[in-house]
PDB file of N, CA and C in Angstrom:
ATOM      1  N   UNK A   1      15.466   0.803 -12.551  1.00  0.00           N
ATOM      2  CA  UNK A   1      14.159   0.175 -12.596  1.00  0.00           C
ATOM      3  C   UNK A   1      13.175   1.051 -11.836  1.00  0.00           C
ATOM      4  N   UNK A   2      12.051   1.243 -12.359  1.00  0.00           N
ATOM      5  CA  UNK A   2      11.183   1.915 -11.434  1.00  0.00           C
ATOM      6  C   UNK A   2       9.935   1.308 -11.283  1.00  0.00           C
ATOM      7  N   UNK A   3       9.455   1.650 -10.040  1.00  0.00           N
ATOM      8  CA  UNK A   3       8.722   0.540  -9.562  1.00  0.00           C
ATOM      9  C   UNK A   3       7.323   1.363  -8.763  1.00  0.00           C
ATOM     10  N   UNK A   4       6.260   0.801  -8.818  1.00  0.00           N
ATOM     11  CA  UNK A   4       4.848   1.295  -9.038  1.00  0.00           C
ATOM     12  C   UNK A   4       3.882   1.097  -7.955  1.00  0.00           C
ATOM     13  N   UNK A   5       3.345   1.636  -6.966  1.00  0.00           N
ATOM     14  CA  UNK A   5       2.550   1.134  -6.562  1.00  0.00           C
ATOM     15  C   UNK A   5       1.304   0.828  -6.837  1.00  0.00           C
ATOM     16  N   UNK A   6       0.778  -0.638  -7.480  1.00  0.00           N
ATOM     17  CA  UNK A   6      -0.336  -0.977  -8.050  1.00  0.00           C
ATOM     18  C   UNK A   6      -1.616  -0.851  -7.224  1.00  0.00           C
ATOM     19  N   UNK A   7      -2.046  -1.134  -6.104  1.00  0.00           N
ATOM     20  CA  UNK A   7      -3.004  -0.756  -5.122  1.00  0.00           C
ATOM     21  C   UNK A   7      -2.830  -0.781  -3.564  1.00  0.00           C
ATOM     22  N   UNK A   8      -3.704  -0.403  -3.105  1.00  0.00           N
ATOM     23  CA  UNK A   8      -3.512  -0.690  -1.814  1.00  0.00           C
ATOM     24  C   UNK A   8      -4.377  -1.160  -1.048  1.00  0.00           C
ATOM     25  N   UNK A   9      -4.647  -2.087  -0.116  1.00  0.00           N
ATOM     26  CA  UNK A   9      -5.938  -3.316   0.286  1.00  0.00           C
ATOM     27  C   UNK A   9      -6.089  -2.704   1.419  1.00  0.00           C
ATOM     28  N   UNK A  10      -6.687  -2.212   2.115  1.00  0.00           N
ATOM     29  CA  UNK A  10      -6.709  -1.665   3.530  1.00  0.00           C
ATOM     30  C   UNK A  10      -8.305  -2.748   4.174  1.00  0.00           C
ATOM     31  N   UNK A  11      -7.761  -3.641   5.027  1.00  0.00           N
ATOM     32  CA  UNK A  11      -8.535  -4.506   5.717  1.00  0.00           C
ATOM     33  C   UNK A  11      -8.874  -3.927   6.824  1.00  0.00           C
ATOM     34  N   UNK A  12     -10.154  -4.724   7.865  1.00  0.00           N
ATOM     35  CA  UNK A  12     -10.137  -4.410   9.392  1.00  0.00           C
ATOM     36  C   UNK A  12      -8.472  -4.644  10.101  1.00  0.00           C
ATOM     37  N   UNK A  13      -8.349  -6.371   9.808  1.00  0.00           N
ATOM     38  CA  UNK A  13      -7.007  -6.536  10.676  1.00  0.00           C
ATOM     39  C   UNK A  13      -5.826  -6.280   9.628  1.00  0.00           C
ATOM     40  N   UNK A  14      -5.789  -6.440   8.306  1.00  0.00           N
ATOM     41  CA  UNK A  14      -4.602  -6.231   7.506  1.00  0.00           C
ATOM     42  C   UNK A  14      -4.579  -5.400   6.109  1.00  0.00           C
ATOM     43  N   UNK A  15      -3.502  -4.508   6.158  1.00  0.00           N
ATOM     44  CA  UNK A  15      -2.935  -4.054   4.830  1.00  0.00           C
ATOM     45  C   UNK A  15      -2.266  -4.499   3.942  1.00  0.00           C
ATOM     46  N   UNK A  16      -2.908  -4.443   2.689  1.00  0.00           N
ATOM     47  CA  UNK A  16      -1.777  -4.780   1.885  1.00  0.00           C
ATOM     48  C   UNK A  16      -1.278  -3.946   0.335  1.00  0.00           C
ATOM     49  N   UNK A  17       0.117  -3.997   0.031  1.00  0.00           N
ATOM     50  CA  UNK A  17       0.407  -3.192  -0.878  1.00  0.00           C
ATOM     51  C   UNK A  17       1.056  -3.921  -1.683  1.00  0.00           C
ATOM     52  N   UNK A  18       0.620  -3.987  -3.608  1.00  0.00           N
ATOM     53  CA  UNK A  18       1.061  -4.757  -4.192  1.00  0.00           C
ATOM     54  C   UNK A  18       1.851  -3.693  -4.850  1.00  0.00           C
ATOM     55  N   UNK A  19       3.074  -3.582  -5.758  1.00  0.00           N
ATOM     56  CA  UNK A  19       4.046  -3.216  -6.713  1.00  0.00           C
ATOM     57  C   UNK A  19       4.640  -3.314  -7.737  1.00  0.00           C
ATOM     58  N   UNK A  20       4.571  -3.087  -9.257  1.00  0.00           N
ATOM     59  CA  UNK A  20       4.571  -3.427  -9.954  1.00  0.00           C
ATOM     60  C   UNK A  20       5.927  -2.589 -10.660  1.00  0.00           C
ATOM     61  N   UNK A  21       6.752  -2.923 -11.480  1.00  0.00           N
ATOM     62  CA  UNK A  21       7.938  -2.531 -12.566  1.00  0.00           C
ATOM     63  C   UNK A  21       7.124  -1.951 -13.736  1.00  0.00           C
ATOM     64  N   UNK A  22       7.592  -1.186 -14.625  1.00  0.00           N
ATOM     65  CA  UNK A  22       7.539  -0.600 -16.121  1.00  0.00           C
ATOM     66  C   UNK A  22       7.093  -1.705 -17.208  1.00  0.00           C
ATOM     67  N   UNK A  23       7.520  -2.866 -16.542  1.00  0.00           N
ATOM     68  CA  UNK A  23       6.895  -4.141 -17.644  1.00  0.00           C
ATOM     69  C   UNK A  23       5.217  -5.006 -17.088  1.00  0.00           C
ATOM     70  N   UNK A  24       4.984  -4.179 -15.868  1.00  0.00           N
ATOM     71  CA  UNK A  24       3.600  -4.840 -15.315  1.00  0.00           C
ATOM     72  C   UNK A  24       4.223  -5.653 -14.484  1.00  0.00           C
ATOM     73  N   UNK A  25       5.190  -6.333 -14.244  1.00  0.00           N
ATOM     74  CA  UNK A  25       4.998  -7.919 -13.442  1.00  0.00           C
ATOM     75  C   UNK A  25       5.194  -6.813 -11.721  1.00  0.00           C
ATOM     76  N   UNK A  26       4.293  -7.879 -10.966  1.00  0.00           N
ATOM     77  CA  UNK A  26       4.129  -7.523  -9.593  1.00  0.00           C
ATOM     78  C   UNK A  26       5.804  -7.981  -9.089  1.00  0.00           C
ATOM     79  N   UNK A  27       6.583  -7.136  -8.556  1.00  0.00           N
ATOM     80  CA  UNK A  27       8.050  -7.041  -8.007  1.00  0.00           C
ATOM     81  C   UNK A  27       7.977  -7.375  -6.572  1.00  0.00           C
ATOM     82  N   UNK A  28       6.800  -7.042  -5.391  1.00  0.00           N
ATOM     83  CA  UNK A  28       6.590  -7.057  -4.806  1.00  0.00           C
ATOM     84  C   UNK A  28       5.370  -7.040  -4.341  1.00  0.00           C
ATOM     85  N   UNK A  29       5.172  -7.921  -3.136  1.00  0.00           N
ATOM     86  CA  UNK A  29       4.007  -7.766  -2.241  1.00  0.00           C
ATOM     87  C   UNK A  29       3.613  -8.033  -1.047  1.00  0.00           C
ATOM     88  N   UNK A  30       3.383  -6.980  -0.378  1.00  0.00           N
ATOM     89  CA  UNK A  30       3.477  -6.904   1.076  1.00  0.00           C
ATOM     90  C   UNK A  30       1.747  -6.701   2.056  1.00  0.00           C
ATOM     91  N   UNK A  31       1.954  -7.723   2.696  1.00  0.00           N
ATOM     92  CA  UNK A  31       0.536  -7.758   3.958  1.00  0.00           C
ATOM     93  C   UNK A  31       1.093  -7.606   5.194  1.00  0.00           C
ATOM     94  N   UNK A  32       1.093  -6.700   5.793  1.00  0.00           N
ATOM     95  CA  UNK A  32       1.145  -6.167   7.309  1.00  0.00           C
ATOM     96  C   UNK A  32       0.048  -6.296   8.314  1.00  0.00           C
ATOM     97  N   UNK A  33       0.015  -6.332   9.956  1.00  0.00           N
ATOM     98  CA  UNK A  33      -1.434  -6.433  10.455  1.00  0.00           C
ATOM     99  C   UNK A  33      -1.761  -5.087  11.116  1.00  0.00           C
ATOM    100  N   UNK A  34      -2.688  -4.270  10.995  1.00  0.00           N
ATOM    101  CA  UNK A  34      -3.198  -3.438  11.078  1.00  0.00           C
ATOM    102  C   UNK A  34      -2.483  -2.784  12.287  1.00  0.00           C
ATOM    103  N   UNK A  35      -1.904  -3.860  13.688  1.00  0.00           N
ATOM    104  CA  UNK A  35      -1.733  -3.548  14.734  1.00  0.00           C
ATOM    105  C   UNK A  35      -0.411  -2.786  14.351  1.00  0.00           C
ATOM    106  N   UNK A  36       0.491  -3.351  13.606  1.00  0.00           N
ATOM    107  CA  UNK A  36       1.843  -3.024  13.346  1.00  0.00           C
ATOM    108  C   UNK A  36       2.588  -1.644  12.074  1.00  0.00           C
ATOM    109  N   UNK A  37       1.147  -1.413  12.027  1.00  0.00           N
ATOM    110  CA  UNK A  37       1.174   0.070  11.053  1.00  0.00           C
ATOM    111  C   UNK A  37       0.706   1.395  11.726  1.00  0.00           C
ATOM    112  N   UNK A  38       1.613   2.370  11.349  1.00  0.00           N
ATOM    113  CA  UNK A  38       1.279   3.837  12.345  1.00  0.00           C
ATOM    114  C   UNK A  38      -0.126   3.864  11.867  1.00  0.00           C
ATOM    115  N   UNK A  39      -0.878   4.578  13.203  1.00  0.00           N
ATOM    116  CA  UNK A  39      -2.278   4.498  12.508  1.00  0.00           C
ATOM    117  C   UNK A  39      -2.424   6.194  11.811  1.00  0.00           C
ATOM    118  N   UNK A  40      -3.088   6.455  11.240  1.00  0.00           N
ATOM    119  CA  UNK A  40      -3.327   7.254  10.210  1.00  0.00           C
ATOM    120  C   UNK A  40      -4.560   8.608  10.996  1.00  0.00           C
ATOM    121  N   UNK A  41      -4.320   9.850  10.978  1.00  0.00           N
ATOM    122  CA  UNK A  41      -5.672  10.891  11.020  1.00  0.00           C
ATOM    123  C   UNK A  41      -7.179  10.330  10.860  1.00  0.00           C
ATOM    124  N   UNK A  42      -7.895  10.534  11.367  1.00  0.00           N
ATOM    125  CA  UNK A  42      -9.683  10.044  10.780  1.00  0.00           C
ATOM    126  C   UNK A  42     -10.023  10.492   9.334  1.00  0.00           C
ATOM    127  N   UNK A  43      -9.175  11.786   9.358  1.00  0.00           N
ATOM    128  CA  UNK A  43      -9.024  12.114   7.840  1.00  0.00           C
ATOM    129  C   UNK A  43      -8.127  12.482   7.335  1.00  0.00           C
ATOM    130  N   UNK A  44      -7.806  11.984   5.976  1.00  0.00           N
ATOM    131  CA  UNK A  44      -6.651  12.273   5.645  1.00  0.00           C
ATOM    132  C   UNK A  44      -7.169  13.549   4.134  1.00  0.00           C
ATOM    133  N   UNK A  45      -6.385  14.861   4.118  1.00  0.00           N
ATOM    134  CA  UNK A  45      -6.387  16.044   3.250  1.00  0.00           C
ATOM    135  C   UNK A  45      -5.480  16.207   2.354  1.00  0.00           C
ATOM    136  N   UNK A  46      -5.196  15.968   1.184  1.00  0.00           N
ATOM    137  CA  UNK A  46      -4.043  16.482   0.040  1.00  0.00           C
ATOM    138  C   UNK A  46      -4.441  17.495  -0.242  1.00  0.00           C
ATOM    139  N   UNK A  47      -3.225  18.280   0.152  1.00  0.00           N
ATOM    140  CA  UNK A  47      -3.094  19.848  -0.423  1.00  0.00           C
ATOM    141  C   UNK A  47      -3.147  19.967  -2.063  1.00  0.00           C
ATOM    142  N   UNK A  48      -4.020  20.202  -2.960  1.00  0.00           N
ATOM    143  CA  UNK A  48      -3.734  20.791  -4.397  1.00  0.00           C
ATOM    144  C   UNK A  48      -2.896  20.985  -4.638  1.00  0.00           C
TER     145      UNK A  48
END
């Protein structure tokens, strides 16, 4: 089964990441609180 990440919600206090399968239906979905996630660079760069 492979499985998708459909978006990602980035709040003041919470994140959230929904997931979706090859047939669309959401498999998963997860809200975390901001406090409990590594925090991230001011900017984030993808290499080409």
């Amino acid at each position: 089964m492979s499985v998708v990440i459909l978006g990602v919600d980035l709040g003041k206090k919470a994140c959230g990441i929904a997931e979706v399968n090859a047939g669309g239906m959401i498999v998963t979905r997860r809200r975390t609180l901001i406090d409990h996630v590594p925090t991230l660079p001011p900017r984030v760069t993808i290499p080409a």
